[in-house]
C-alpha atoms as a PDB file:
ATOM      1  CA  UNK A   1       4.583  -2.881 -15.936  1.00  0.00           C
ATOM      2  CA  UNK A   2       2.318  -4.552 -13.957  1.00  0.00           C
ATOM      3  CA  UNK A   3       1.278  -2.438 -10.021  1.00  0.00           C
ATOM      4  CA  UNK A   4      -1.152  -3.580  -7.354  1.00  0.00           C
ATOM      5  CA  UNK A   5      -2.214  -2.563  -4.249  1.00  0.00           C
ATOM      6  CA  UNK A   6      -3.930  -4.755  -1.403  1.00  0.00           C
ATOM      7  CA  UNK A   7      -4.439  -4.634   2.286  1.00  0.00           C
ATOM      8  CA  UNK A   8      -3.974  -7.953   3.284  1.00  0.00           C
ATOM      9  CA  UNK A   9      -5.119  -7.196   7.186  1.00  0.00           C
ATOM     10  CA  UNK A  10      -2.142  -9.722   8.263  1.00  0.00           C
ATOM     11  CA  UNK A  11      -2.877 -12.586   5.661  1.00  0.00           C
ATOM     12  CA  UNK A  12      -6.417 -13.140   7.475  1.00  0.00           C
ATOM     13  CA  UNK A  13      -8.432 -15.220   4.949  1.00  0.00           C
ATOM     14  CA  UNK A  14     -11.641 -13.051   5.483  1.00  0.00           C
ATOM     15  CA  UNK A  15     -13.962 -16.020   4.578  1.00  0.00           C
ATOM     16  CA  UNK A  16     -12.798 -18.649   7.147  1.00  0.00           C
ATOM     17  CA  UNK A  17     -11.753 -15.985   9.711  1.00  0.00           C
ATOM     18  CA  UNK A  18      -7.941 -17.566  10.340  1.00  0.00           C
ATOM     19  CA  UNK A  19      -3.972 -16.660   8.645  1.00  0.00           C
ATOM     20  CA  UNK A  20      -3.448 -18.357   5.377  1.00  0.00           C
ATOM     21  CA  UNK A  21      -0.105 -16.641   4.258  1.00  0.00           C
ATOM     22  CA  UNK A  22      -0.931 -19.596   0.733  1.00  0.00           C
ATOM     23  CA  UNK A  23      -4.029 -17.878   0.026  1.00  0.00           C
ATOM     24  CA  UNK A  24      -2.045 -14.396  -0.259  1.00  0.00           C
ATOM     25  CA  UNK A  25       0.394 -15.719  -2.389  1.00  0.00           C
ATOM     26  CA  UNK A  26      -1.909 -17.485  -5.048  1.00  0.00           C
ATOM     27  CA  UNK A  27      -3.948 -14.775  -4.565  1.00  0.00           C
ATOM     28  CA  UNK A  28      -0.960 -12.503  -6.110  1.00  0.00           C
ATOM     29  CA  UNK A  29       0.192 -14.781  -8.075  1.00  0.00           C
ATOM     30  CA  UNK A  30      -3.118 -15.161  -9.884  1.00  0.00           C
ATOM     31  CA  UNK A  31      -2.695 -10.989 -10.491  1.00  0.00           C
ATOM     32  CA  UNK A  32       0.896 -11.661 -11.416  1.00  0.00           C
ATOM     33  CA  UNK A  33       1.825  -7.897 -10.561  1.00  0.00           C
ATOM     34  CA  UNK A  34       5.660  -6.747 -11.278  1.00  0.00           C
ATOM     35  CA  UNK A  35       5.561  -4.412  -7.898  1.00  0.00           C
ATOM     36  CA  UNK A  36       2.502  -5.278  -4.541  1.00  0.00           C
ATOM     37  CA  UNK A  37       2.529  -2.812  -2.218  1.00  0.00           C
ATOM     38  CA  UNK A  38       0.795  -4.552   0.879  1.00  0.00           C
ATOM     39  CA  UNK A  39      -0.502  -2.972   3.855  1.00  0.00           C
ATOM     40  CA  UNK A  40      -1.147  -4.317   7.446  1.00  0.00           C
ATOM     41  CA  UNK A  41       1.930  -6.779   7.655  1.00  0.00           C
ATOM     42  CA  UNK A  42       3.342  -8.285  10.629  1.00  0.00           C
ATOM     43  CA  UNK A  43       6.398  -9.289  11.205  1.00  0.00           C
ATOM     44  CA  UNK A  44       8.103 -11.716  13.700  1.00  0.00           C
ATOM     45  CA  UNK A  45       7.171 -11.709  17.606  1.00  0.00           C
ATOM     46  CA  UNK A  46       6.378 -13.335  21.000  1.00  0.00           C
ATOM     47  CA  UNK A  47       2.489 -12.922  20.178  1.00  0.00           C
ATOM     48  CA  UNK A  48       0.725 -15.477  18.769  1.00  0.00           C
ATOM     49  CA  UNK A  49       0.285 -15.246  15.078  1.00  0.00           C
ATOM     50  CA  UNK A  50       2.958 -12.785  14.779  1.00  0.00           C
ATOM     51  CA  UNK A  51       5.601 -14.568  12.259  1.00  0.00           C
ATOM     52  CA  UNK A  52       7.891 -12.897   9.532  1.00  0.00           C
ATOM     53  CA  UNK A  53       4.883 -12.199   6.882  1.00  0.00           C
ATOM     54  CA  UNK A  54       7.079 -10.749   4.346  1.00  0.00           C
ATOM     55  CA  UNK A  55       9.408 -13.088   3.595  1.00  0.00           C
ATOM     56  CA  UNK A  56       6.696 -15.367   3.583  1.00  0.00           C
ATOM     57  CA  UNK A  57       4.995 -13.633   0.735  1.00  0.00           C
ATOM     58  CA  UNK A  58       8.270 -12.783  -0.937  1.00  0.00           C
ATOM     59  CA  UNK A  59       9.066 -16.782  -0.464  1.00  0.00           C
ATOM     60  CA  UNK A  60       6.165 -18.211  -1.711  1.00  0.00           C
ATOM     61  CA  UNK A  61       6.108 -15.853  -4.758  1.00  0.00           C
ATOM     62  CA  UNK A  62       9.897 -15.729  -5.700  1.00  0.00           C
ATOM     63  CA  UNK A  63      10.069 -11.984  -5.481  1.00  0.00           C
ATOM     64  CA  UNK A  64      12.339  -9.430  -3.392  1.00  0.00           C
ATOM     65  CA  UNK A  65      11.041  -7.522  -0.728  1.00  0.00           C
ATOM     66  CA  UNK A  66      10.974  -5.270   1.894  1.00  0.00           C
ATOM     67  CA  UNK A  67       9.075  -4.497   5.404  1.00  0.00           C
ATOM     68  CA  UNK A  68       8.901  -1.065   6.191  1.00  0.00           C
ATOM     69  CA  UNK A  69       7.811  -1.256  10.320  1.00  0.00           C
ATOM     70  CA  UNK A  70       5.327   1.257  11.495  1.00  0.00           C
ATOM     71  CA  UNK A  71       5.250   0.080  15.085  1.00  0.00           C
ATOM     72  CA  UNK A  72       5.681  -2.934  17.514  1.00  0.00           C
ATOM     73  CA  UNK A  73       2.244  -4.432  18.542  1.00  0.00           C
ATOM     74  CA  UNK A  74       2.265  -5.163  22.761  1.00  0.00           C
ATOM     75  CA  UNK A  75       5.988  -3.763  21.818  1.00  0.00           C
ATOM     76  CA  UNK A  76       7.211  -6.557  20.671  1.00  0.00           C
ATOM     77  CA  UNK A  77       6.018  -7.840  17.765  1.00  0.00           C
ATOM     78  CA  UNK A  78       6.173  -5.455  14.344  1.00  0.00           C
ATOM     79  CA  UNK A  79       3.215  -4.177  12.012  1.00  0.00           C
ATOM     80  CA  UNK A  80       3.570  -1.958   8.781  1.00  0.00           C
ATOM     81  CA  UNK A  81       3.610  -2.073   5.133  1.00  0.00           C
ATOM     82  CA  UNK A  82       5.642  -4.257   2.917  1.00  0.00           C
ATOM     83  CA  UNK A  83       6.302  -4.923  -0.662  1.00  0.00           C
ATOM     84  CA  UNK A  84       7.037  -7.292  -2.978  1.00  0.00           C
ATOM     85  CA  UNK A  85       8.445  -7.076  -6.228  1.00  0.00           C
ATOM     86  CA  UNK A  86       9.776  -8.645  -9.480  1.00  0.00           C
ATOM     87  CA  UNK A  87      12.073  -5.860 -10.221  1.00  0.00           C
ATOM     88  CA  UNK A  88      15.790  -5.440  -8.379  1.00  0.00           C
ATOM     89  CA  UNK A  89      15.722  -3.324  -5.379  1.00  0.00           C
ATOM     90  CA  UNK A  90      18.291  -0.704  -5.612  1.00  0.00           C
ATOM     91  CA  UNK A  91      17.207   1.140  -2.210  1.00  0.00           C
ATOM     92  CA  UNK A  92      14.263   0.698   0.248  1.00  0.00           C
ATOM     93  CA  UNK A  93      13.664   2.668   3.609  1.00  0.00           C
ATOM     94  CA  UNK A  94      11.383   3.477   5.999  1.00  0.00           C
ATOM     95  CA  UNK A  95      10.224   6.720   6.117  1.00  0.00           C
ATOM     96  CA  UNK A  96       8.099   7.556  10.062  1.00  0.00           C
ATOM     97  CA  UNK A  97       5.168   9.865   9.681  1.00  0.00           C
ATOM     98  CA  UNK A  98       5.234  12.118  12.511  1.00  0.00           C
ATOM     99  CA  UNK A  99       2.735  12.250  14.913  1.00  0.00           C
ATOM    100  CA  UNK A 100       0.506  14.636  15.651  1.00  0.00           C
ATOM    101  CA  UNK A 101       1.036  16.864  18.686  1.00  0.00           C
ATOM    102  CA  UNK A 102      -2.491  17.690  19.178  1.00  0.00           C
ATOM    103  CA  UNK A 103      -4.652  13.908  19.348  1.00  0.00           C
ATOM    104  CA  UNK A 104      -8.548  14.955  19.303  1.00  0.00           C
ATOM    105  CA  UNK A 105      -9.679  11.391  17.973  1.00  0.00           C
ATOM    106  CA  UNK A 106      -9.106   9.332  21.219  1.00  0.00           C
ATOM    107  CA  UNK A 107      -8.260   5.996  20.797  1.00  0.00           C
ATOM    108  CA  UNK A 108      -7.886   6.115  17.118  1.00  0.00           C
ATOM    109  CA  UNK A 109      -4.369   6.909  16.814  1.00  0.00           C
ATOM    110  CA  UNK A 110      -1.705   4.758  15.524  1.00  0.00           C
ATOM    111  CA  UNK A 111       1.971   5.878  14.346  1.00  0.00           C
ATOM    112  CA  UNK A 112       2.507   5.201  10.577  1.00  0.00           C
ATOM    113  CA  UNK A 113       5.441   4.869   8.062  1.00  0.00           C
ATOM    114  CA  UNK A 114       5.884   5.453   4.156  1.00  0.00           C
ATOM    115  CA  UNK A 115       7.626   2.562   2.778  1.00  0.00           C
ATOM    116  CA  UNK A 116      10.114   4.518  -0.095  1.00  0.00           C
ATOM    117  CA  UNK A 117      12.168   2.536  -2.455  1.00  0.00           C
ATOM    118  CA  UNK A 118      13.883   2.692  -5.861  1.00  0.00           C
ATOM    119  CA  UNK A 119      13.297  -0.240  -7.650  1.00  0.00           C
ATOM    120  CA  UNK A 120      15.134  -1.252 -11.043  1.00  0.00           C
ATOM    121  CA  UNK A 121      12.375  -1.640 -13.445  1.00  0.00           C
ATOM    122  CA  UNK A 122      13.647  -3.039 -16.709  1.00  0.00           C
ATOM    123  CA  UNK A 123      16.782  -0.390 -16.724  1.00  0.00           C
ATOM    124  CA  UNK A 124      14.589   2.443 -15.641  1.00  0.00           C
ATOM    125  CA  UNK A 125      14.828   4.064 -12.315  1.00  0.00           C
ATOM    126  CA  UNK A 126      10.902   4.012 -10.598  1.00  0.00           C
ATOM    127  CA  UNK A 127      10.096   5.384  -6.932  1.00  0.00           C
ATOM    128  CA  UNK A 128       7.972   3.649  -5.038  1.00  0.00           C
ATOM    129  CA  UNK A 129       5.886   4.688  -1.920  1.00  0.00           C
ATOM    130  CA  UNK A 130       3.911   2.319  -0.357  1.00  0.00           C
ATOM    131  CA  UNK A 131       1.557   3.402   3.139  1.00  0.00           C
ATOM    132  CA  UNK A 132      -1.437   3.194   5.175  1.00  0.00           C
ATOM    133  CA  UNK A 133      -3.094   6.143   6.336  1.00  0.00           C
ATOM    134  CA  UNK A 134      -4.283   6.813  10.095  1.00  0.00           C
ATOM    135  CA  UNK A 135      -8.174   6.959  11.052  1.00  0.00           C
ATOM    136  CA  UNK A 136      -7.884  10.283  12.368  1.00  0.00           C
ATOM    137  CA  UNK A 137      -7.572  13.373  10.245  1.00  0.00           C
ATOM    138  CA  UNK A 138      -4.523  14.370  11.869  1.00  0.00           C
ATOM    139  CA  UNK A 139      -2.237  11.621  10.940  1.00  0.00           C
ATOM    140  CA  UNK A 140      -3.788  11.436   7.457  1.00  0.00           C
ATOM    141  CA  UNK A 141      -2.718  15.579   6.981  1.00  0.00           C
ATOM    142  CA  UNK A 142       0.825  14.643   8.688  1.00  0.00           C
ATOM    143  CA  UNK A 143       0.839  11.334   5.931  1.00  0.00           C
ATOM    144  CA  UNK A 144       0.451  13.757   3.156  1.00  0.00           C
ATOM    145  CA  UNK A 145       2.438  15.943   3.598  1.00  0.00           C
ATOM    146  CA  UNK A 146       5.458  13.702   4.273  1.00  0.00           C
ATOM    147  CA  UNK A 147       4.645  11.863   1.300  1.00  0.00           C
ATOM    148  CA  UNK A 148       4.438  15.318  -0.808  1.00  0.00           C
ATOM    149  CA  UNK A 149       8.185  16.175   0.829  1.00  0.00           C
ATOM    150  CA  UNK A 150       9.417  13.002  -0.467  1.00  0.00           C
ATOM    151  CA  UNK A 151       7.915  13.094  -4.353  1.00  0.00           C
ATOM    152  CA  UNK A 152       8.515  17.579  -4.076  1.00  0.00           C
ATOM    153  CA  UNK A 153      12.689  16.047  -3.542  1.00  0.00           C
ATOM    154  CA  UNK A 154      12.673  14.293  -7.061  1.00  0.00           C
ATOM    155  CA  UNK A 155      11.660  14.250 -10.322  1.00  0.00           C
ATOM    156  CA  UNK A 156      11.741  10.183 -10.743  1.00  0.00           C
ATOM    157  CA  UNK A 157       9.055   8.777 -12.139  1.00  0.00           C
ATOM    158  CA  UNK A 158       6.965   6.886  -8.940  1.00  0.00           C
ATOM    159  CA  UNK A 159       4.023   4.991  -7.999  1.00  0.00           C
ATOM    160  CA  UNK A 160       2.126   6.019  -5.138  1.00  0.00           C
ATOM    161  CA  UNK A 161      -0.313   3.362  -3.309  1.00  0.00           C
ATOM    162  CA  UNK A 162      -1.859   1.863  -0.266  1.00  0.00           C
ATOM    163  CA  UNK A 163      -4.996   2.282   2.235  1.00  0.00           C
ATOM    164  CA  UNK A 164      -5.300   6.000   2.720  1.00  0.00           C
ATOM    165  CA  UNK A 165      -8.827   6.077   4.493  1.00  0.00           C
ATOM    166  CA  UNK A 166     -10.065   8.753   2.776  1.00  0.00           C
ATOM    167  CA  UNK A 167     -12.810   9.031   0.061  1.00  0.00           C
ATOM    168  CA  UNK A 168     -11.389  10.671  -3.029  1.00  0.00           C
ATOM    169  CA  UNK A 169     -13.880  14.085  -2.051  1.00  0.00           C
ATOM    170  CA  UNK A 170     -11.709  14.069   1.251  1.00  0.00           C
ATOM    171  CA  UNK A 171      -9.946  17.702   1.174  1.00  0.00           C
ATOM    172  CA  UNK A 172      -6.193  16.358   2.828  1.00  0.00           C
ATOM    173  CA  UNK A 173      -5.443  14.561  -0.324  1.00  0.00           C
ATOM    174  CA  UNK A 174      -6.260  17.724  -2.093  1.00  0.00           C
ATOM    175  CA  UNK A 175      -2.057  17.812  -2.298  1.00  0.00           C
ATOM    176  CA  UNK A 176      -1.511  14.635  -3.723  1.00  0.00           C
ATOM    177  CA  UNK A 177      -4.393  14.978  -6.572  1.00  0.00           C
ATOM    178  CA  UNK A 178      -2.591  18.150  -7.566  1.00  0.00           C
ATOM    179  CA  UNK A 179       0.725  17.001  -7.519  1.00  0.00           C
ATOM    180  CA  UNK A 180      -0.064  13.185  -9.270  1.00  0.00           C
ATOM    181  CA  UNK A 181      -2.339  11.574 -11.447  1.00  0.00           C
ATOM    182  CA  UNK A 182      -5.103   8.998  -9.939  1.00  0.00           C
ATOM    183  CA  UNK A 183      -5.453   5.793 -12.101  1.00  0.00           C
ATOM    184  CA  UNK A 184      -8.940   6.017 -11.301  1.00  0.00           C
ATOM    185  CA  UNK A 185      -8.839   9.209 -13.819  1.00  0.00           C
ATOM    186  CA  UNK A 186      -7.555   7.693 -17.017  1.00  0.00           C
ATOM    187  CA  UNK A 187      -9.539   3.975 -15.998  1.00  0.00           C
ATOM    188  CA  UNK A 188     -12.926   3.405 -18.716  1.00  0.00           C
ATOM    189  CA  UNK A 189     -14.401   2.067 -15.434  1.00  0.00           C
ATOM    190  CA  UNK A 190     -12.728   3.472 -12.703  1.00  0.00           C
ATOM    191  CA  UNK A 191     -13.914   4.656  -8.846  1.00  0.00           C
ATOM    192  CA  UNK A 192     -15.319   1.387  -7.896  1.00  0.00           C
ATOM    193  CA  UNK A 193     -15.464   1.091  -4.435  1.00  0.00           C
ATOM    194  CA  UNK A 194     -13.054  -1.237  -1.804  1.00  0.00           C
ATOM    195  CA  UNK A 195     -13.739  -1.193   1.266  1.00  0.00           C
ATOM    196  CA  UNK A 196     -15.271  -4.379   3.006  1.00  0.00           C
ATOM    197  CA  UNK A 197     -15.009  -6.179   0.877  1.00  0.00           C
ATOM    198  CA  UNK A 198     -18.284  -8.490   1.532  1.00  0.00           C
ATOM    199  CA  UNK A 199     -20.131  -5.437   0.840  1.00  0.00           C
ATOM    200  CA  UNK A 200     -18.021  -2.563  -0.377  1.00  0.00           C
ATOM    201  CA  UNK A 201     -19.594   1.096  -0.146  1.00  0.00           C
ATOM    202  CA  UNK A 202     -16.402   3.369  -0.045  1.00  0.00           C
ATOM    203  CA  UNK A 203     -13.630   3.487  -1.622  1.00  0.00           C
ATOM    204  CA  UNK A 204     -10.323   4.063  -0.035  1.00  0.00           C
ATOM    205  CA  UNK A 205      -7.279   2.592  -1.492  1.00  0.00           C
ATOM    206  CA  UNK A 206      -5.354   4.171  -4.584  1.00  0.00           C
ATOM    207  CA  UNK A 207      -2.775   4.173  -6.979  1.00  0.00           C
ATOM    208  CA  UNK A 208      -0.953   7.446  -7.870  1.00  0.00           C
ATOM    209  CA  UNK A 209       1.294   8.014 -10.355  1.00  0.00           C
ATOM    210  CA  UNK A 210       3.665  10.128 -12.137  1.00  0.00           C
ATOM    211  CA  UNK A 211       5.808  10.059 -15.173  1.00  0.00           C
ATOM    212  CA  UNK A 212       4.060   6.656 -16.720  1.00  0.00           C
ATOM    213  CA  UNK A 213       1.211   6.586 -18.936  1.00  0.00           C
ATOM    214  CA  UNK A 214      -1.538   4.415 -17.305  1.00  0.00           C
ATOM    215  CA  UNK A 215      -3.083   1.590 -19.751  1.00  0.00           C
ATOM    216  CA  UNK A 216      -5.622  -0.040 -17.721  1.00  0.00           C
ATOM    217  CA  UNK A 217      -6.500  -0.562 -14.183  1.00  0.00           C
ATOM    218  CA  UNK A 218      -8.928  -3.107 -12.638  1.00  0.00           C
ATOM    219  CA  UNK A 219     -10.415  -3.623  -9.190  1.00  0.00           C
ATOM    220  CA  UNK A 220     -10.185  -6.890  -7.976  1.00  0.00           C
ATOM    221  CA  UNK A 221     -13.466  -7.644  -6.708  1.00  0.00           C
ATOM    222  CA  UNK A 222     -12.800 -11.027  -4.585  1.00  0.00           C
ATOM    223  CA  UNK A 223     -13.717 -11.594  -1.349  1.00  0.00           C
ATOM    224  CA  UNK A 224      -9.802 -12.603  -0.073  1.00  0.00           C
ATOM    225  CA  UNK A 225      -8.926  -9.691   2.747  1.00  0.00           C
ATOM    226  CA  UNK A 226     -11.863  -7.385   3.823  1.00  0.00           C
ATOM    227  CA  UNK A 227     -10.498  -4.735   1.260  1.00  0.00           C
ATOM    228  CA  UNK A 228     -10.321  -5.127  -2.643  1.00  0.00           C
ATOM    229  CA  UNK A 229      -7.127  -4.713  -4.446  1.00  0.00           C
ATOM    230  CA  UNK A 230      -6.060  -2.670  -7.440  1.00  0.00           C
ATOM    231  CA  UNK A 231      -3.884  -3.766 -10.259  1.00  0.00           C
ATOM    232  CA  UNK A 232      -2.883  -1.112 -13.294  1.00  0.00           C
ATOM    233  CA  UNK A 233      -0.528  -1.270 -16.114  1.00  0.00           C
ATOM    234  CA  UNK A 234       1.720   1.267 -17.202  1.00  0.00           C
ATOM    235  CA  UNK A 235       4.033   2.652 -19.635  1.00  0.00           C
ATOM    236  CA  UNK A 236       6.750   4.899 -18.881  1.00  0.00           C
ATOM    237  CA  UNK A 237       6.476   7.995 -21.070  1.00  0.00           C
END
């Protein structure tokens, strides 16, 4: 079972600066993942650019899908995370982080959702979370620990993944490290950095996992979105 990660930043082709929804799809295509979790997805609206991203993807690819939307840009036109997926989709929701009541990082706040589904992966139940992590510290500690109420419910095996922008040594994922295994800790070369992607120096997106055995996982180190995406393979155990 094939699982990748990317931040698309709304199908902009970071090369030529302008949407190429094709690009994405050969781009995933080329990876030829079972489950993409994709991050920074808009959906259809009045403002220009704004068109139904996900079923474009899904389209062009052949796969199901879901949008999970975190909020409406101008409030009218919808942003979030998305996936796509091989496998049947036997439940999907959207799952709102809450805000935080205290905002101390002005002007970097942004409400943000956990995309949750139960996909059907070759007659095995998997959970899959999919999200995108705030800027400010707040709405990353309110991310986690949603996300740790959700995988605390169940003991389903699940992937975890998306843009959390946080370094690994940042102490609010502390949670999800203890609870779940990083594929970057079973990878021969693992940690490379993703973020930009013209000249990465951090890294900031992730898999998680728990109850599969990880086989391999690669960074994808083309210049296509201004972050990198990860693909691993797993086993269940």
């Amino acid at each position: 079972m094939k699982v990748m990660t990317f931040n698309i930043q709304h199908c902009l082709d970071y090369q030529h600066k302008k949407i190429d929804i094709g690009l994405f799809v050969d781009s995933i295509k080329e990876c030829n993942p079972d489950i993409c979790g994709l991050n920074e997805v808009r959906g259809d609206g009045p403002i220009d650019g704004y068109t139904d991203q996900t079923n474009a993807l899904g389209d062009g690819l052949g796969y199901n899908r879901y949008f999970a939307e975190a909020i409406k840009v101008g409030g009218t036109s919808p942003y979030g995370n998305a996936f796509v997926t091989k496998y049947a989709v036997k439940s999907a929701e959207t799952v709102a982080v809450p805000d935080p009541i205290f905002k101390f990082d002005i002007g970097k706040y942004e409400s943000r959702c956990i995309l949750k589904a139960v996909v059907d992966a070759d007659g095995k139940e998997l959970l899959v979370l999919v999200c995108h992590m705030g800027l400010a510290l707040g709405e990353r500690k309110n991310a986690v620990r949603e996300i740790c109420r959700i995988i605390d419910s169940t003991d389903m095996p699940l992937v975890l993944m998306g843009d959390f922008n946080a370094t690994p040594e940042s102490t609010e994922l502390n949670p999800l490290f203890e609870r779940l295994e990083d594929t970057d800790s079973v990878a021969t070369v693992g940690g490379k950095n993703t973020f930009p992607s013209y000249k990465p120096n951090i890294k900031i997106d992730y898999i998680f996992f728990r109850g599969l055995t990880c086989k391999n996982v690669i960074t994808v180190e083309k210049v296509i979105s201004d972050h990198f995406p990860i693909i691993a393979e797993f086993d269940f155990v």
